[in-house]
N, C-alpha and C. Protein backbone atom coordinates (compact mmCIF):
# COMPACT_ATOMS: atom_id res chain seq x y z
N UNK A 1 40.89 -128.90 -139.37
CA UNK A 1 41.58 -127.71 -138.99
C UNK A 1 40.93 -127.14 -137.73
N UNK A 2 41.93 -126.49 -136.81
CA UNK A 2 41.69 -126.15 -135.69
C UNK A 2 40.88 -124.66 -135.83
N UNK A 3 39.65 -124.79 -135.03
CA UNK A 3 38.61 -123.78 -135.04
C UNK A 3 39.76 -122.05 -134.62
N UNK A 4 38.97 -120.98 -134.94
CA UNK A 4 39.40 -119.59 -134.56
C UNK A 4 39.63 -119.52 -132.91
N UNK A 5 38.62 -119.81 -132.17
CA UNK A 5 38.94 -119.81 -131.06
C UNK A 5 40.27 -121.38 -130.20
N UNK A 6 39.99 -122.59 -130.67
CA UNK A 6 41.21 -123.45 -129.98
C UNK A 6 42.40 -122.75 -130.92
N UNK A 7 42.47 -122.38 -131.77
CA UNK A 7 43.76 -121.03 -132.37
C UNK A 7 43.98 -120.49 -131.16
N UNK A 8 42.95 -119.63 -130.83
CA UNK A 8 43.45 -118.78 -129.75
C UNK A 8 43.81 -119.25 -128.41
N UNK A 9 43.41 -120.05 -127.98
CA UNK A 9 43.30 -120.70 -126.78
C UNK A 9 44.99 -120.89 -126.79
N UNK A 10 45.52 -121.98 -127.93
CA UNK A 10 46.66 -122.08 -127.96
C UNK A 10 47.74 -121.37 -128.20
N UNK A 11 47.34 -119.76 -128.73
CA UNK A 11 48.05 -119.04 -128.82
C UNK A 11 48.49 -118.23 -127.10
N UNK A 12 47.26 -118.10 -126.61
CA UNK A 12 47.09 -117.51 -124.95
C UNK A 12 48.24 -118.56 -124.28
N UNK A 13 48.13 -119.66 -124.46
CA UNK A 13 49.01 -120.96 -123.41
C UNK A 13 50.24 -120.38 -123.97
N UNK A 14 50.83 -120.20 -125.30
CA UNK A 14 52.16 -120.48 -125.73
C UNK A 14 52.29 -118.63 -125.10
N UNK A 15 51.73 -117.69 -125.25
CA UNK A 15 52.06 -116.56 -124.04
C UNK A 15 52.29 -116.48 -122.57
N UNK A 16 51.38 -117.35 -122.48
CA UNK A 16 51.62 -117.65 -120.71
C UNK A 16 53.12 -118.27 -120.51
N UNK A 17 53.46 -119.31 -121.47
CA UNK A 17 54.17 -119.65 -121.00
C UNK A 17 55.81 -119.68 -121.57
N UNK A 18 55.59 -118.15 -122.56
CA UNK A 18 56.41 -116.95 -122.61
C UNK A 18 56.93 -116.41 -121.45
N UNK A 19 55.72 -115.79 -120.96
CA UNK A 19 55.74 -114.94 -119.85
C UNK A 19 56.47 -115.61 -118.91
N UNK A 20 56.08 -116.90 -118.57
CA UNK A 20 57.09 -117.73 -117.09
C UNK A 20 58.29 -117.79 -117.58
N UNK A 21 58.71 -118.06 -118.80
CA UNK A 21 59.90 -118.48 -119.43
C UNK A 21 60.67 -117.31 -119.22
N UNK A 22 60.03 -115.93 -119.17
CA UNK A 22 61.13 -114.07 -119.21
C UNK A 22 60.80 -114.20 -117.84
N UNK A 23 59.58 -114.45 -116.75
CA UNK A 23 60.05 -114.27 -115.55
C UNK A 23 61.13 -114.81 -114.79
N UNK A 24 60.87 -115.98 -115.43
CA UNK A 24 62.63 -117.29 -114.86
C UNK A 24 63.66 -116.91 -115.40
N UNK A 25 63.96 -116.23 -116.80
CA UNK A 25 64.88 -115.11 -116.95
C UNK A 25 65.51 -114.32 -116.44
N UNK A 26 64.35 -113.54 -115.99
CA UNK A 26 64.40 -111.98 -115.13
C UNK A 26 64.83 -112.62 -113.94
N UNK A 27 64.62 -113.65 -113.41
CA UNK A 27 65.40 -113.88 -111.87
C UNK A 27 67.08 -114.73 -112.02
N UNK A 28 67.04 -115.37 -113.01
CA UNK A 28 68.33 -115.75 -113.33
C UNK A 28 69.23 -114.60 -113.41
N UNK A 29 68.50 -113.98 -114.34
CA UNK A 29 69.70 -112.59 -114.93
C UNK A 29 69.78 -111.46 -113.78
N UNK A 30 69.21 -111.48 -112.45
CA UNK A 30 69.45 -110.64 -111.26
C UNK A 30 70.47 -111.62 -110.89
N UNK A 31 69.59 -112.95 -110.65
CA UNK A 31 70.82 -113.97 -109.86
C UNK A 31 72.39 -113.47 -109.67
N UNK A 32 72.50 -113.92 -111.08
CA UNK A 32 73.81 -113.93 -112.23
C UNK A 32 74.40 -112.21 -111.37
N UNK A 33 73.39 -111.59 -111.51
CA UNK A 33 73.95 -110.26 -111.23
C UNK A 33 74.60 -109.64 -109.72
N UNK A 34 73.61 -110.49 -108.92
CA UNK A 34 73.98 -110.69 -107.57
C UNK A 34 75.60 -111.33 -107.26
N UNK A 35 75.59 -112.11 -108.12
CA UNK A 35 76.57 -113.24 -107.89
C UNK A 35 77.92 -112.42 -108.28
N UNK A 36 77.81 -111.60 -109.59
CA UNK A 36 78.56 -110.68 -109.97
C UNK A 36 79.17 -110.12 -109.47
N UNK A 37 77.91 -109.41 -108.31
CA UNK A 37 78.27 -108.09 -107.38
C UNK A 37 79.40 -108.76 -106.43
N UNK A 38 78.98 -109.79 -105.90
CA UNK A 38 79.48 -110.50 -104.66
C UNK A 38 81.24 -110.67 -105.24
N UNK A 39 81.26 -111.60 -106.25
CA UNK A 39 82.56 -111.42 -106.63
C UNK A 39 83.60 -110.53 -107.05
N UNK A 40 82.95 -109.22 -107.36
CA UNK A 40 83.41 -107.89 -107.92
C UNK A 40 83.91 -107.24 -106.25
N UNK A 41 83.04 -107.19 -105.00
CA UNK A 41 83.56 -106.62 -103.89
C UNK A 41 84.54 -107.83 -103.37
N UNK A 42 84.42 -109.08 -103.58
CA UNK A 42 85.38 -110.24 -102.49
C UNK A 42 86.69 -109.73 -103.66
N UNK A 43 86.89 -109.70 -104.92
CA UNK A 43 87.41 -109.47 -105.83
C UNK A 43 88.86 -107.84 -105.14
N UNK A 44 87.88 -107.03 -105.11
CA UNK A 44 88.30 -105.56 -104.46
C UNK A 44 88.72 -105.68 -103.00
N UNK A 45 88.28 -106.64 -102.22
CA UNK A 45 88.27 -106.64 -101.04
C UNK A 45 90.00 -107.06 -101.19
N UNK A 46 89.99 -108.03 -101.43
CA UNK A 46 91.03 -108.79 -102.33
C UNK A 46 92.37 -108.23 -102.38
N UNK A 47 92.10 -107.35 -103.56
CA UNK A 47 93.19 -106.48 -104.17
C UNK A 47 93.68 -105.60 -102.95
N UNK A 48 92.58 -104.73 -102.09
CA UNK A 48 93.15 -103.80 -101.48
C UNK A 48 93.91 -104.35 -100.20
N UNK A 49 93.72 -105.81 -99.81
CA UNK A 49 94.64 -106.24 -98.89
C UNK A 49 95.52 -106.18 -99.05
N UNK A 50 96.40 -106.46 -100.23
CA UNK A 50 97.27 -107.32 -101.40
C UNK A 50 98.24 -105.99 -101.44
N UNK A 51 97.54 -105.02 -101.65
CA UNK A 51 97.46 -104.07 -102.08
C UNK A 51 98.59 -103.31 -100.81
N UNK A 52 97.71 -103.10 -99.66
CA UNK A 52 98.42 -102.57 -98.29
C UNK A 52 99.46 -103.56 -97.82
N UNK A 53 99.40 -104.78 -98.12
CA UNK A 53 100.89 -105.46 -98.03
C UNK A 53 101.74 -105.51 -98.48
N UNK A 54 101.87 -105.20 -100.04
CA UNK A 54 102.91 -104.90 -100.88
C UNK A 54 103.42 -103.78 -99.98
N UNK A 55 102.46 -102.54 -100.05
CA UNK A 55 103.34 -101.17 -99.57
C UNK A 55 103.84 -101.24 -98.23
N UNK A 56 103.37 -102.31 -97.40
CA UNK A 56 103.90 -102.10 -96.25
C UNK A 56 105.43 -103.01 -96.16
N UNK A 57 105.32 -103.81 -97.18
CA UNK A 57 106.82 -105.02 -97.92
C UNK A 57 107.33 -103.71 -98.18
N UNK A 58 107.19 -103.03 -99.22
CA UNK A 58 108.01 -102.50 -99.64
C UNK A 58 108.61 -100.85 -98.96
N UNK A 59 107.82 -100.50 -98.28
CA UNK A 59 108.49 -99.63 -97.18
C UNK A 59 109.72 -100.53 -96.21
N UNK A 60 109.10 -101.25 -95.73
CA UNK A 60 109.97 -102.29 -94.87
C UNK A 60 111.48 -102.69 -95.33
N UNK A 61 111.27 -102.82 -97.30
CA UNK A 61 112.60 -103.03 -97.98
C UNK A 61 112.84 -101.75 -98.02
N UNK A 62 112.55 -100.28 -98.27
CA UNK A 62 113.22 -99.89 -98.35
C UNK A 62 113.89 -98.99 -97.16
N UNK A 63 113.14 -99.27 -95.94
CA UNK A 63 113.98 -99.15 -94.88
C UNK A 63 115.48 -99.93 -94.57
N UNK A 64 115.51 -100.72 -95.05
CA UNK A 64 116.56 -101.74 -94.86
C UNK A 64 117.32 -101.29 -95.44
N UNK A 65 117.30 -101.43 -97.38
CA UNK A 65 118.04 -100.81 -98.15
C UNK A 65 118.76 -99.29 -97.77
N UNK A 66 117.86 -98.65 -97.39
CA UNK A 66 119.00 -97.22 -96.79
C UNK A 66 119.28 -97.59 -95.73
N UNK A 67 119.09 -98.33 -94.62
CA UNK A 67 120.22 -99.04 -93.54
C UNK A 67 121.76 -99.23 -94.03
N UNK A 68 121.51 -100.17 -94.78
CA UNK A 68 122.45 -101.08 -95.80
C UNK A 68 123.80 -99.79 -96.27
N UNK A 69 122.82 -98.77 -97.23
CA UNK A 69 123.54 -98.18 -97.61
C UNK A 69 124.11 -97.14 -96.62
N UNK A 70 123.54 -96.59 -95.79
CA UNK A 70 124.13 -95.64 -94.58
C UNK A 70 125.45 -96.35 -94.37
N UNK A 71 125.32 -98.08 -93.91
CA UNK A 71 126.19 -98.70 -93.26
C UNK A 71 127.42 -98.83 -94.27
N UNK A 72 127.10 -99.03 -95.35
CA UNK A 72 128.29 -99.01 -96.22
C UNK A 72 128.75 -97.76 -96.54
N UNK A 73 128.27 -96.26 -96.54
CA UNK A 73 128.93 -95.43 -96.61
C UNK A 73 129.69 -95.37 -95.56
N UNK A 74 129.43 -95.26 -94.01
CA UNK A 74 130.14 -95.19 -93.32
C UNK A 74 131.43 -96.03 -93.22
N UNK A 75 131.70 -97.66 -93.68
CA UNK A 75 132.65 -98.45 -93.97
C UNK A 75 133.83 -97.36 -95.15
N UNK A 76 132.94 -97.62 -96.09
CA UNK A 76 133.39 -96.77 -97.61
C UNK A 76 134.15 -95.42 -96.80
N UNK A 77 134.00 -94.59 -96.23
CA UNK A 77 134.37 -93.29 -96.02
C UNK A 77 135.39 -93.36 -94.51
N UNK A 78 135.53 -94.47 -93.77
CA UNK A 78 136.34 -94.85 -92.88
C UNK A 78 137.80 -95.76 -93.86
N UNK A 79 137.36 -96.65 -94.45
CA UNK A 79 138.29 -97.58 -95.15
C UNK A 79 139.24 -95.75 -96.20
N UNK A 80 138.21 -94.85 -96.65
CA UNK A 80 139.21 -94.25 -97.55
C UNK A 80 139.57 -93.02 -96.96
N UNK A 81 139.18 -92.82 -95.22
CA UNK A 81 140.03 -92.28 -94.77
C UNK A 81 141.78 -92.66 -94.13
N UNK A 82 141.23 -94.12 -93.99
CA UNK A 82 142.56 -95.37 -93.26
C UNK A 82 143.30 -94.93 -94.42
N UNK A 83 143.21 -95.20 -95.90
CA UNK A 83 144.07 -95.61 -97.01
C UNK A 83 145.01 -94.11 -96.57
N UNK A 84 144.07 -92.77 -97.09
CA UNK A 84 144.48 -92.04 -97.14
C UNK A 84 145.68 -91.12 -96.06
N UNK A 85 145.53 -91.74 -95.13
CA UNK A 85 146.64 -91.49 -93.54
C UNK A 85 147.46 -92.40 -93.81
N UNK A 86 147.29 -94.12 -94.23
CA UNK A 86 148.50 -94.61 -94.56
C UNK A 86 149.45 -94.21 -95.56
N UNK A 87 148.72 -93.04 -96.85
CA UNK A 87 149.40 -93.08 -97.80
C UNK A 87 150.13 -91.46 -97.40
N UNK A 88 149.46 -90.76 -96.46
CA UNK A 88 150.73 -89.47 -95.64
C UNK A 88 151.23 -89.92 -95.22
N UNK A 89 151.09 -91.45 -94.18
CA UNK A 89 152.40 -91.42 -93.37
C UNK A 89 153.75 -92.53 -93.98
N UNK A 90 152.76 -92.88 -95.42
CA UNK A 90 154.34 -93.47 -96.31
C UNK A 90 155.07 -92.61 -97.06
N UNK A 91 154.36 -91.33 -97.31
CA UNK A 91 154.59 -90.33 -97.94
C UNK A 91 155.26 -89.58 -97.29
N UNK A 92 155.41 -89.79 -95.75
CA UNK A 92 156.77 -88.61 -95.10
C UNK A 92 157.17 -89.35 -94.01
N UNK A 93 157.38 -90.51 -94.58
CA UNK A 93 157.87 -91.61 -93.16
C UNK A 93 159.46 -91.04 -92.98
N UNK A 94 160.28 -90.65 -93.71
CA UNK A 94 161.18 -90.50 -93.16
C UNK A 94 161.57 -88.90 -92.46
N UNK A 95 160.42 -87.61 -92.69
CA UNK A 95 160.38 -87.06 -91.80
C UNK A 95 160.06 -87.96 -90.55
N UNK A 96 158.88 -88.44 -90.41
CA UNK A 96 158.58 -88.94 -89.13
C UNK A 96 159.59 -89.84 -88.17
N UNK A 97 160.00 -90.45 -88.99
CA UNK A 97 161.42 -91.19 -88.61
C UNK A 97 162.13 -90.27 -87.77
N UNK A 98 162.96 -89.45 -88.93
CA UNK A 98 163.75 -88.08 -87.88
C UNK A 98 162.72 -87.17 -86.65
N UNK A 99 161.98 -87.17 -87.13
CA UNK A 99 161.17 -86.51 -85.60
C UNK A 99 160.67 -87.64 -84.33
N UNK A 100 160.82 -88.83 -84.51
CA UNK A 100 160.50 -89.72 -83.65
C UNK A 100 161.91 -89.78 -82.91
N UNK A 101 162.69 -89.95 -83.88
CA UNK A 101 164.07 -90.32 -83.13
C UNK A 101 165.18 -89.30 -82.57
């Protein structure tokens, strides 16, 4: 059986080499954390591009869209003024008749 002191001796080594084992830890687990950070801002960087292009898409559509619709009201409100003059002047064509002639 191993004397009190090679006990200890081997207890001191298996601490030491505790200790390297949580220091190589402690730099992994910053690593890891670094690496984190980096992907969390490229991540954000990311989004907020994504982000200002959608809104600038979608201003852009909806400039168009009220183009669109301006242009079709104006059609819409010309076409149902036409109907509406054709349907006075079928509606008193034969005054107009006698006043033409």
């Amino acid at each position: 059986m191993a004397t009190t002191t090679e006990r200890l001796g081997i207890v001191e080594t298996k601490v030491q080499n505790l200790d390297e084992k949580i220091d190589d830890l402690k730099i992994g687990v910053k690593d890891m954390h670094d690496c984190l950070d980096k992907t969390r801002d490229s991540l954000t960087e990311k989004l907020s591009t994504m982000y200002d292009a959608s809104c600038s898409q979608h201003k852009s559509l909806a400039e168009e869209i009220n183009a669109l619709k301006s242009q079709r009201d104006k059609w819409l409100w010309t076409a149902a003024g036409a109907i509406a003059v054709m349907g006075w002047v079928s509606g008193h064509a034969e005054t107009l008749i006698k006043f033409i002639s």
